[in-house]
C-alpha atoms as a PDB file:
ATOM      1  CA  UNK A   1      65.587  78.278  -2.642  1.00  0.00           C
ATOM      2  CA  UNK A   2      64.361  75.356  -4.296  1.00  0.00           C
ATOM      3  CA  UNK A   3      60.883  74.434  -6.150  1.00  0.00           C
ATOM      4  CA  UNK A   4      58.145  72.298  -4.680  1.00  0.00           C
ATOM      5  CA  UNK A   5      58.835  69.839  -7.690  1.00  0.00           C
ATOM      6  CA  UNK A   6      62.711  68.968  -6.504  1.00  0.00           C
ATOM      7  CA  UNK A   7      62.020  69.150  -2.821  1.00  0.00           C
ATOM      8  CA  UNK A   8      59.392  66.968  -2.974  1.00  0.00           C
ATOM      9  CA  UNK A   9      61.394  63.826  -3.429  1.00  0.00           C
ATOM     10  CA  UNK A  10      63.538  64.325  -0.483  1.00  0.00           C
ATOM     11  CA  UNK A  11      60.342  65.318   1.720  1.00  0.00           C
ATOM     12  CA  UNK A  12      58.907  61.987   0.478  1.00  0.00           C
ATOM     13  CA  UNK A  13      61.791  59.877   1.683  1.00  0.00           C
ATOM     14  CA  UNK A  14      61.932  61.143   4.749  1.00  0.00           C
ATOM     15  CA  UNK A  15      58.312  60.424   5.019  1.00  0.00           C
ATOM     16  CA  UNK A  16      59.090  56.917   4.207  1.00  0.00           C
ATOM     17  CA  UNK A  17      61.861  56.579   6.618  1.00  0.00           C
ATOM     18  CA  UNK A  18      59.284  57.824   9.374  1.00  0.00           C
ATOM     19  CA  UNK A  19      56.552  55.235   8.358  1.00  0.00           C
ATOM     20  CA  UNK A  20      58.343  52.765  10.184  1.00  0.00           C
ATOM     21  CA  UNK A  21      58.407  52.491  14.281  1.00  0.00           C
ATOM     22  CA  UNK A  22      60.784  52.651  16.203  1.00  0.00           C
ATOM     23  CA  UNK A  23      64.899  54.358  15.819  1.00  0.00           C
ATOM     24  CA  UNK A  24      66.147  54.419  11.944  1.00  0.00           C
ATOM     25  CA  UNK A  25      68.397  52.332  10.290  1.00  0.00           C
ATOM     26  CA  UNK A  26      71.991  53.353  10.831  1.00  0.00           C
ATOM     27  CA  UNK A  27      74.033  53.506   7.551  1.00  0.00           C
ATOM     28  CA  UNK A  28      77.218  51.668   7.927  1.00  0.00           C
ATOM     29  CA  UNK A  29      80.346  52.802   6.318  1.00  0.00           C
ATOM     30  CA  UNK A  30      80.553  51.890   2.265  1.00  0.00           C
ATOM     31  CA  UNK A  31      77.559  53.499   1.160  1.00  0.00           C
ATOM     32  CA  UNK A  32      77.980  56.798  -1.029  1.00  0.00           C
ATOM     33  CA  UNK A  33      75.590  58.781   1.100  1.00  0.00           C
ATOM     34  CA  UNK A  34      78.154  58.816   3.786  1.00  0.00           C
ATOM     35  CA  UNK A  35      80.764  60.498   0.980  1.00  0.00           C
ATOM     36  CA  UNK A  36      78.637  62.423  -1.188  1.00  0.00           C
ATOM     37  CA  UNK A  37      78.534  65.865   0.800  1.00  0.00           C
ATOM     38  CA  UNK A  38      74.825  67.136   1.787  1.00  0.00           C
ATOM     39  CA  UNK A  39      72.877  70.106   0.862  1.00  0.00           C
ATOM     40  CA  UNK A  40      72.026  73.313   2.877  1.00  0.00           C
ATOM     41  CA  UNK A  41      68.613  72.660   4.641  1.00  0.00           C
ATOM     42  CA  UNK A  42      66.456  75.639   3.228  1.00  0.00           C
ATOM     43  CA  UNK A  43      62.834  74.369   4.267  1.00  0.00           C
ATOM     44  CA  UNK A  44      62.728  71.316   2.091  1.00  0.00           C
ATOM     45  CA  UNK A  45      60.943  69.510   5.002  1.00  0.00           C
ATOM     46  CA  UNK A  46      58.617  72.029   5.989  1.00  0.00           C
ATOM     47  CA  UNK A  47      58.212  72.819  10.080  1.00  0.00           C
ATOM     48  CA  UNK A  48      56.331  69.721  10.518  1.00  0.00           C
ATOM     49  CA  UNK A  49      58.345  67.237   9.192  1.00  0.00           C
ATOM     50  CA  UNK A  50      61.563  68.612  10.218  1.00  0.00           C
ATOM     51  CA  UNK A  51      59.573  68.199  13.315  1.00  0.00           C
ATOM     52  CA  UNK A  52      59.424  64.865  13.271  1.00  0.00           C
ATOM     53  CA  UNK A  53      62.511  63.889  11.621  1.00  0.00           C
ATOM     54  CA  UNK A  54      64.538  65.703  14.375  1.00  0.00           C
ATOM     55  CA  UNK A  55      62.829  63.401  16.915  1.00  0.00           C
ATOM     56  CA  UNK A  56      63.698  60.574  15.262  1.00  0.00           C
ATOM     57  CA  UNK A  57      67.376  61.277  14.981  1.00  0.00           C
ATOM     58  CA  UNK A  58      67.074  62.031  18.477  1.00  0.00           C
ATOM     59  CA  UNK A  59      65.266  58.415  19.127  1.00  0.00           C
ATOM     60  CA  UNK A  60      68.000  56.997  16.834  1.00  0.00           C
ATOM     61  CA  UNK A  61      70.958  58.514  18.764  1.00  0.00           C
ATOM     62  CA  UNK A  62      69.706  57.518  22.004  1.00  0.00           C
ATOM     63  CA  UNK A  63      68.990  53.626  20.908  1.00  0.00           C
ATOM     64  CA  UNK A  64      72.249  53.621  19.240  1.00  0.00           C
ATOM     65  CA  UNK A  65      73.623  54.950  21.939  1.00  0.00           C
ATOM     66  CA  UNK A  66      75.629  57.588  21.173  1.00  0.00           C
ATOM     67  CA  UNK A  67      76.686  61.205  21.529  1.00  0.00           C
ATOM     68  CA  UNK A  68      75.678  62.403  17.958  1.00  0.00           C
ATOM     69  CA  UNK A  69      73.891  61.560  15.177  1.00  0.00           C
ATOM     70  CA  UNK A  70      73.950  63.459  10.958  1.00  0.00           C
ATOM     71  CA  UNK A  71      71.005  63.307   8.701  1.00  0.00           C
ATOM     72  CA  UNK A  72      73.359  61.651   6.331  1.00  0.00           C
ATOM     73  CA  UNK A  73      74.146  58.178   8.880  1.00  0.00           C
ATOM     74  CA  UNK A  74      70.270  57.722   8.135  1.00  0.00           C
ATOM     75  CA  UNK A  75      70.970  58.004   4.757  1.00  0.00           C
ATOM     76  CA  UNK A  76      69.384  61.405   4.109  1.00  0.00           C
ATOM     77  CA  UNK A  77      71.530  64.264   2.433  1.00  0.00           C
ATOM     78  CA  UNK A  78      70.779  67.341   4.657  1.00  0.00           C
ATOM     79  CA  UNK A  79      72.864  69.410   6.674  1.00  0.00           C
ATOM     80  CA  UNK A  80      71.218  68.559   9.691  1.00  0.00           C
ATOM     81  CA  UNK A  81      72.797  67.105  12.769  1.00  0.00           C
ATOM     82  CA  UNK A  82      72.280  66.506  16.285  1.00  0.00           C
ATOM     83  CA  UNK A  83      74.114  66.528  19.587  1.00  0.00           C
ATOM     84  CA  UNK A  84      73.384  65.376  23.701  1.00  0.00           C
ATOM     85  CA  UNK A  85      76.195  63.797  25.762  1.00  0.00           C
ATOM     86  CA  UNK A  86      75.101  63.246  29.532  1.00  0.00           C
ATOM     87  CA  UNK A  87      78.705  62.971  30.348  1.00  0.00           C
ATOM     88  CA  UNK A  88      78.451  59.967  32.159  1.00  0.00           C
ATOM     89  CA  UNK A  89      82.306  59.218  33.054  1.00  0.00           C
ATOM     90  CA  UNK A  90      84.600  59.344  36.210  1.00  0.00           C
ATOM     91  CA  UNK A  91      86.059  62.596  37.162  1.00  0.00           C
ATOM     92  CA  UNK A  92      89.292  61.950  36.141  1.00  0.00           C
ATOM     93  CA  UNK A  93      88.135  61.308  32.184  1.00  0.00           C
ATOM     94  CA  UNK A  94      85.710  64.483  32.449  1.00  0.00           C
ATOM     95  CA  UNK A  95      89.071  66.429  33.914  1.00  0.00           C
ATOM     96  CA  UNK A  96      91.966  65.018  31.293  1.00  0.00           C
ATOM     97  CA  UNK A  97      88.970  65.083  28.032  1.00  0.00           C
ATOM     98  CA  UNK A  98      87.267  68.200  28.810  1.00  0.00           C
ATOM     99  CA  UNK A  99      83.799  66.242  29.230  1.00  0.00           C
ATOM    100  CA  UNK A 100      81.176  67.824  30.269  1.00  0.00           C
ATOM    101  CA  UNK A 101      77.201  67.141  29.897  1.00  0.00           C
ATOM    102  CA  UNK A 102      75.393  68.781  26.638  1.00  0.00           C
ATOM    103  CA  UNK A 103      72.102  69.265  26.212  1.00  0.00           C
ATOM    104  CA  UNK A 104      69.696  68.503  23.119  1.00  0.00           C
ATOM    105  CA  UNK A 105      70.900  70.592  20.203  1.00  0.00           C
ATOM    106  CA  UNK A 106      69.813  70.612  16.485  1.00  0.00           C
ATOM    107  CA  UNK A 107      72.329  71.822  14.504  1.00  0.00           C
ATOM    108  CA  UNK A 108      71.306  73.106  10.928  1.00  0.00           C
ATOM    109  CA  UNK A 109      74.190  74.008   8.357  1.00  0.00           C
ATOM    110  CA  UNK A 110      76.905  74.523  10.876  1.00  0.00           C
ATOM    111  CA  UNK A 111      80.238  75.148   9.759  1.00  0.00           C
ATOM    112  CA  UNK A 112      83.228  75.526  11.911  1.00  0.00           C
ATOM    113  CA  UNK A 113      86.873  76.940  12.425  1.00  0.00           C
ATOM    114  CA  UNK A 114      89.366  76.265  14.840  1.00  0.00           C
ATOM    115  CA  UNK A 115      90.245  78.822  17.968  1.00  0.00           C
ATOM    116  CA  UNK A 116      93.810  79.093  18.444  1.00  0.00           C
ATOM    117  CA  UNK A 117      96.294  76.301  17.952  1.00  0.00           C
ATOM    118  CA  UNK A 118      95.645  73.761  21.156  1.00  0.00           C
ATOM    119  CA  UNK A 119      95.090  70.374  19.668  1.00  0.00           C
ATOM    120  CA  UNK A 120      93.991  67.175  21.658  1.00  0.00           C
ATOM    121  CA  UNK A 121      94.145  63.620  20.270  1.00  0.00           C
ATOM    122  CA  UNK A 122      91.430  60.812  21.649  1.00  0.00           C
ATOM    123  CA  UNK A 123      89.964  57.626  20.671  1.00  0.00           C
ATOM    124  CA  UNK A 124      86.949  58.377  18.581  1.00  0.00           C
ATOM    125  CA  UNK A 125      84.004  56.260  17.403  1.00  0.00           C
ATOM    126  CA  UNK A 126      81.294  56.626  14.576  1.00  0.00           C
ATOM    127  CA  UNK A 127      77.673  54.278  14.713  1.00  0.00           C
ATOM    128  CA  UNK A 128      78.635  54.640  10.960  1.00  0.00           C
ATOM    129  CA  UNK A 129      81.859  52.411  11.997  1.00  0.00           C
ATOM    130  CA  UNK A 130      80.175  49.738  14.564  1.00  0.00           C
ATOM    131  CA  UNK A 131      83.045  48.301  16.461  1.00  0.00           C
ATOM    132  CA  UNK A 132      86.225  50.166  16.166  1.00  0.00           C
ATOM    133  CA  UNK A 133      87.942  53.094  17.623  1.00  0.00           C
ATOM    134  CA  UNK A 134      91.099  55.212  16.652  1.00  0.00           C
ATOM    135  CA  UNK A 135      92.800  58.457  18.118  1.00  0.00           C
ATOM    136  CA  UNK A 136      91.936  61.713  15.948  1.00  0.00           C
ATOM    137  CA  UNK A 137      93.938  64.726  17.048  1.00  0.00           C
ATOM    138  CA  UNK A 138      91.365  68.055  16.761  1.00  0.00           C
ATOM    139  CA  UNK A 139      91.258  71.319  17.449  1.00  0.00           C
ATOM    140  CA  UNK A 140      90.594  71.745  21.070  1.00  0.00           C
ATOM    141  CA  UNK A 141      88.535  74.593  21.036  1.00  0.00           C
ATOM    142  CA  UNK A 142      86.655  75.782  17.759  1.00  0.00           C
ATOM    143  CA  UNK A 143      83.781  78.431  16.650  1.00  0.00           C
ATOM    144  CA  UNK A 144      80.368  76.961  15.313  1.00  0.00           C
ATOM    145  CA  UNK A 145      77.836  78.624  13.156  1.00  0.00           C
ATOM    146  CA  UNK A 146      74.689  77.892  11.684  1.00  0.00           C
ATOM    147  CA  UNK A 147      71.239  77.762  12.876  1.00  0.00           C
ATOM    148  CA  UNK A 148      68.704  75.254  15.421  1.00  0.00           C
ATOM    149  CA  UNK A 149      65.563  73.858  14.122  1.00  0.00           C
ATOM    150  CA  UNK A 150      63.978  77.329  14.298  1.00  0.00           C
ATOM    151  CA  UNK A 151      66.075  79.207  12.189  1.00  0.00           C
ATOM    152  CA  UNK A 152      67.777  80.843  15.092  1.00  0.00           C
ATOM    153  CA  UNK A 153      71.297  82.029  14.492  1.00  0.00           C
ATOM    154  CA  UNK A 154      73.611  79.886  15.930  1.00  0.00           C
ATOM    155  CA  UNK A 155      77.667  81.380  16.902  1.00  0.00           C
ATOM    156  CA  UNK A 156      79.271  79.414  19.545  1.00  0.00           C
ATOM    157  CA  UNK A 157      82.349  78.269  21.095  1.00  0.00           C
ATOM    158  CA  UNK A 158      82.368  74.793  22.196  1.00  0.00           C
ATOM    159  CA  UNK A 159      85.777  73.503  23.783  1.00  0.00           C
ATOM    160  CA  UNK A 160      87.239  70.186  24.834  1.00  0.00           C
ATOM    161  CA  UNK A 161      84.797  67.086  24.088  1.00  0.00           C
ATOM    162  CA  UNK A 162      81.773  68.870  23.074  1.00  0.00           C
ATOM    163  CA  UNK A 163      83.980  70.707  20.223  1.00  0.00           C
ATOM    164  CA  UNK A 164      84.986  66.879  19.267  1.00  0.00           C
ATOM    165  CA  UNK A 165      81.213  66.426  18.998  1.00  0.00           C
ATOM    166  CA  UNK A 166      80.464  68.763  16.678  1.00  0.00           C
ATOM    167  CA  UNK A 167      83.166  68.195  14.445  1.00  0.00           C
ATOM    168  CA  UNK A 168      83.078  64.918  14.262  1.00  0.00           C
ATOM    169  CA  UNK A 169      79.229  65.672  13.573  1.00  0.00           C
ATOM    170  CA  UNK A 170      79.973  68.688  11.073  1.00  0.00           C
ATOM    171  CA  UNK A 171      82.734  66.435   9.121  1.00  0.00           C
ATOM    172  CA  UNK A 172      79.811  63.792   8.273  1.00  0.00           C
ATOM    173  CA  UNK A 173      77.701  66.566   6.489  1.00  0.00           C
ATOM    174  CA  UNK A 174      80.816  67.205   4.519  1.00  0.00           C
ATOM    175  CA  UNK A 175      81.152  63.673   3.895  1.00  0.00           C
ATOM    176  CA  UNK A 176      84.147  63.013   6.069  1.00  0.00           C
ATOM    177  CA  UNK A 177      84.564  60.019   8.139  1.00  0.00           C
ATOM    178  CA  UNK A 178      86.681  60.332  11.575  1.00  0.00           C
ATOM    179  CA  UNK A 179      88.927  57.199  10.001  1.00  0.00           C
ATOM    180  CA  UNK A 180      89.910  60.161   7.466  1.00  0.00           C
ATOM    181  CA  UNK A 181      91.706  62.388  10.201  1.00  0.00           C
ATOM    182  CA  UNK A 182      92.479  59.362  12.345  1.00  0.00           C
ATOM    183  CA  UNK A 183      95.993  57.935  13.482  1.00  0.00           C
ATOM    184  CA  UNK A 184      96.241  54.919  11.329  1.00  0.00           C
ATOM    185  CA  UNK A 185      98.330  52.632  13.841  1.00  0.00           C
ATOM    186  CA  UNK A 186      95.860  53.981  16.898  1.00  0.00           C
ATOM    187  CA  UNK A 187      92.538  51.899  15.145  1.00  0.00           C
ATOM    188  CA  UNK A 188      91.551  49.669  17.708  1.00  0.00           C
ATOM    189  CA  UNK A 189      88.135  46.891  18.593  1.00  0.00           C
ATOM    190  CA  UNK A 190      86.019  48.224  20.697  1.00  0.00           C
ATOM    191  CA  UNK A 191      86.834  45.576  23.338  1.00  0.00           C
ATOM    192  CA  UNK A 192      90.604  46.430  22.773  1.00  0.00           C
ATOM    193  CA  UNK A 193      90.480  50.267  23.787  1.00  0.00           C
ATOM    194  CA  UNK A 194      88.199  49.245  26.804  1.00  0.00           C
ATOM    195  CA  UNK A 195      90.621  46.516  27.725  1.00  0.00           C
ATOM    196  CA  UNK A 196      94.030  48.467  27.193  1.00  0.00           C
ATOM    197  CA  UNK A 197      93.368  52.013  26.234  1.00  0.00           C
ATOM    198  CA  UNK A 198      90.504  52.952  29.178  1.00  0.00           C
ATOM    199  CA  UNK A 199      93.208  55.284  30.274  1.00  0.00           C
ATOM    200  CA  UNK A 200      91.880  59.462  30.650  1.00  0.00           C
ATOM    201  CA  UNK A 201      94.579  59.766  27.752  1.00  0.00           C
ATOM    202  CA  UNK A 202      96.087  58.080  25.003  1.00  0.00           C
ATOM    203  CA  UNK A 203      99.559  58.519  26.034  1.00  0.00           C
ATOM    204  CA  UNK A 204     100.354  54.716  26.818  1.00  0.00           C
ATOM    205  CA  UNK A 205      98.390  54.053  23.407  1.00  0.00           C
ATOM    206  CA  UNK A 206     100.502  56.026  21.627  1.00  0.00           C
ATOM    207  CA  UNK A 207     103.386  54.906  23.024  1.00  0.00           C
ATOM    208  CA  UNK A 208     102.809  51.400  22.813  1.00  0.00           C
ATOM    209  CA  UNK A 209     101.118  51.738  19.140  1.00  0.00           C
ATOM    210  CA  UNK A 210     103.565  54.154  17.841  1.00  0.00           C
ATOM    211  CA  UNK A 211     101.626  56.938  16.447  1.00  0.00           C
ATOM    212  CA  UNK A 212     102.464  61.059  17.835  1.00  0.00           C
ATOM    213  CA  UNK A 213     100.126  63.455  19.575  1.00  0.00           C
ATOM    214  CA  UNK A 214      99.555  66.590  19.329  1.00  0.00           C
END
């Protein structure tokens, strides 16, 4: 549990980063607070703040858009995170990616392990890495713990794309990148994988990029 004197400075910065209207600034790959690791949220914001900083990474993620957005990709070192996919794909993708619609989740110091062996590989972005994709093979099913913005426990399974989600989401508070796990020879523009690699799996990528799957 920390002191008012050294919480104060992070409570003050996210203060500043709220000043402003509008989503926040999106920290792009290359800066250190994207690498550094974050520390266990243990009330440095106060309800209030947390509050309001929640809504904004909520604002941020949906002007972005994306699927997920960490404390740290707004340049703030907590282990906060959150999470809300609408699923908006044909039935074929939802079927071969195990897609399916989340709702609005806060997710404070989660950890996670993996359930069983089944591993899936897909292309993967990061609004940390604005305009590229590559394949990252995952766990397909894993365990998550931690807490919401309340302080209620949180122990859940999440399978297929949402357990993508919240690793992918989980990795950035540990200051992992999905270009860490990727397949090198899968990285691809953005245009690319919707021109070529659209496909509800990566097989043909694979085979015609030469990387495995799992």
């Amino acid at each position: 549990m920390g002191t008012p004197d050294d919480r104060a400075p992070l409570a003050e910065r996210v203060e500043q980063l709220l000043s402003a209207e509008g989503p926040l600034t999106i920290v792009a790959a290359g800066d250190p607070v994207l690498r550094g690791g974050t520390e266990p949220y243990d009330g440095q914001l106060g309800p209030a703040l947390l509050a309001r900083f929640v809504a904004a990474l909520r604002v941020t993620m949906h002007a972005a858009p994306g699927v997920g957005l960490a404390a740290p990709q707004v340049g703030v070192g907590l282990r906060i995170a959150v999470i809300e996919d609408p699923a908006p794909v044909p039935e074929e993708v939802r079927i071969a990616r195990e897609r399916v619609p989340q709702p609005f989740r806060v997710l404070v110091n989660p950890v996670y392990e993996p359930v069983g062996t089944r591993r899936a590989g897909f292309f993967e972005g990061c609004l940390s890495v604005p305009g590229y994709q590559a394949v990252v093979a995952r766990p397909a099913e894993v365990r998550l713990r931690g807490q919401d913005e309340y302080g209620r426990t949180l122990d859940e399974v999440f399978t297929g794309w949402p357990a993508r989600i919240v690793q992918h989401e989980t990795d950035h508070l540990d200051g992992t990148l999905y270009l860490d796990r990727a397949e090198p020879r899968s990285l691809s523009s953005n245009r690319f994988v919707m021109e070529r690699w659209s496909q509800p799996t990566t097989e043909r990528a694979a085979r015609e990029l030469g990387f495995g799957l799992p």
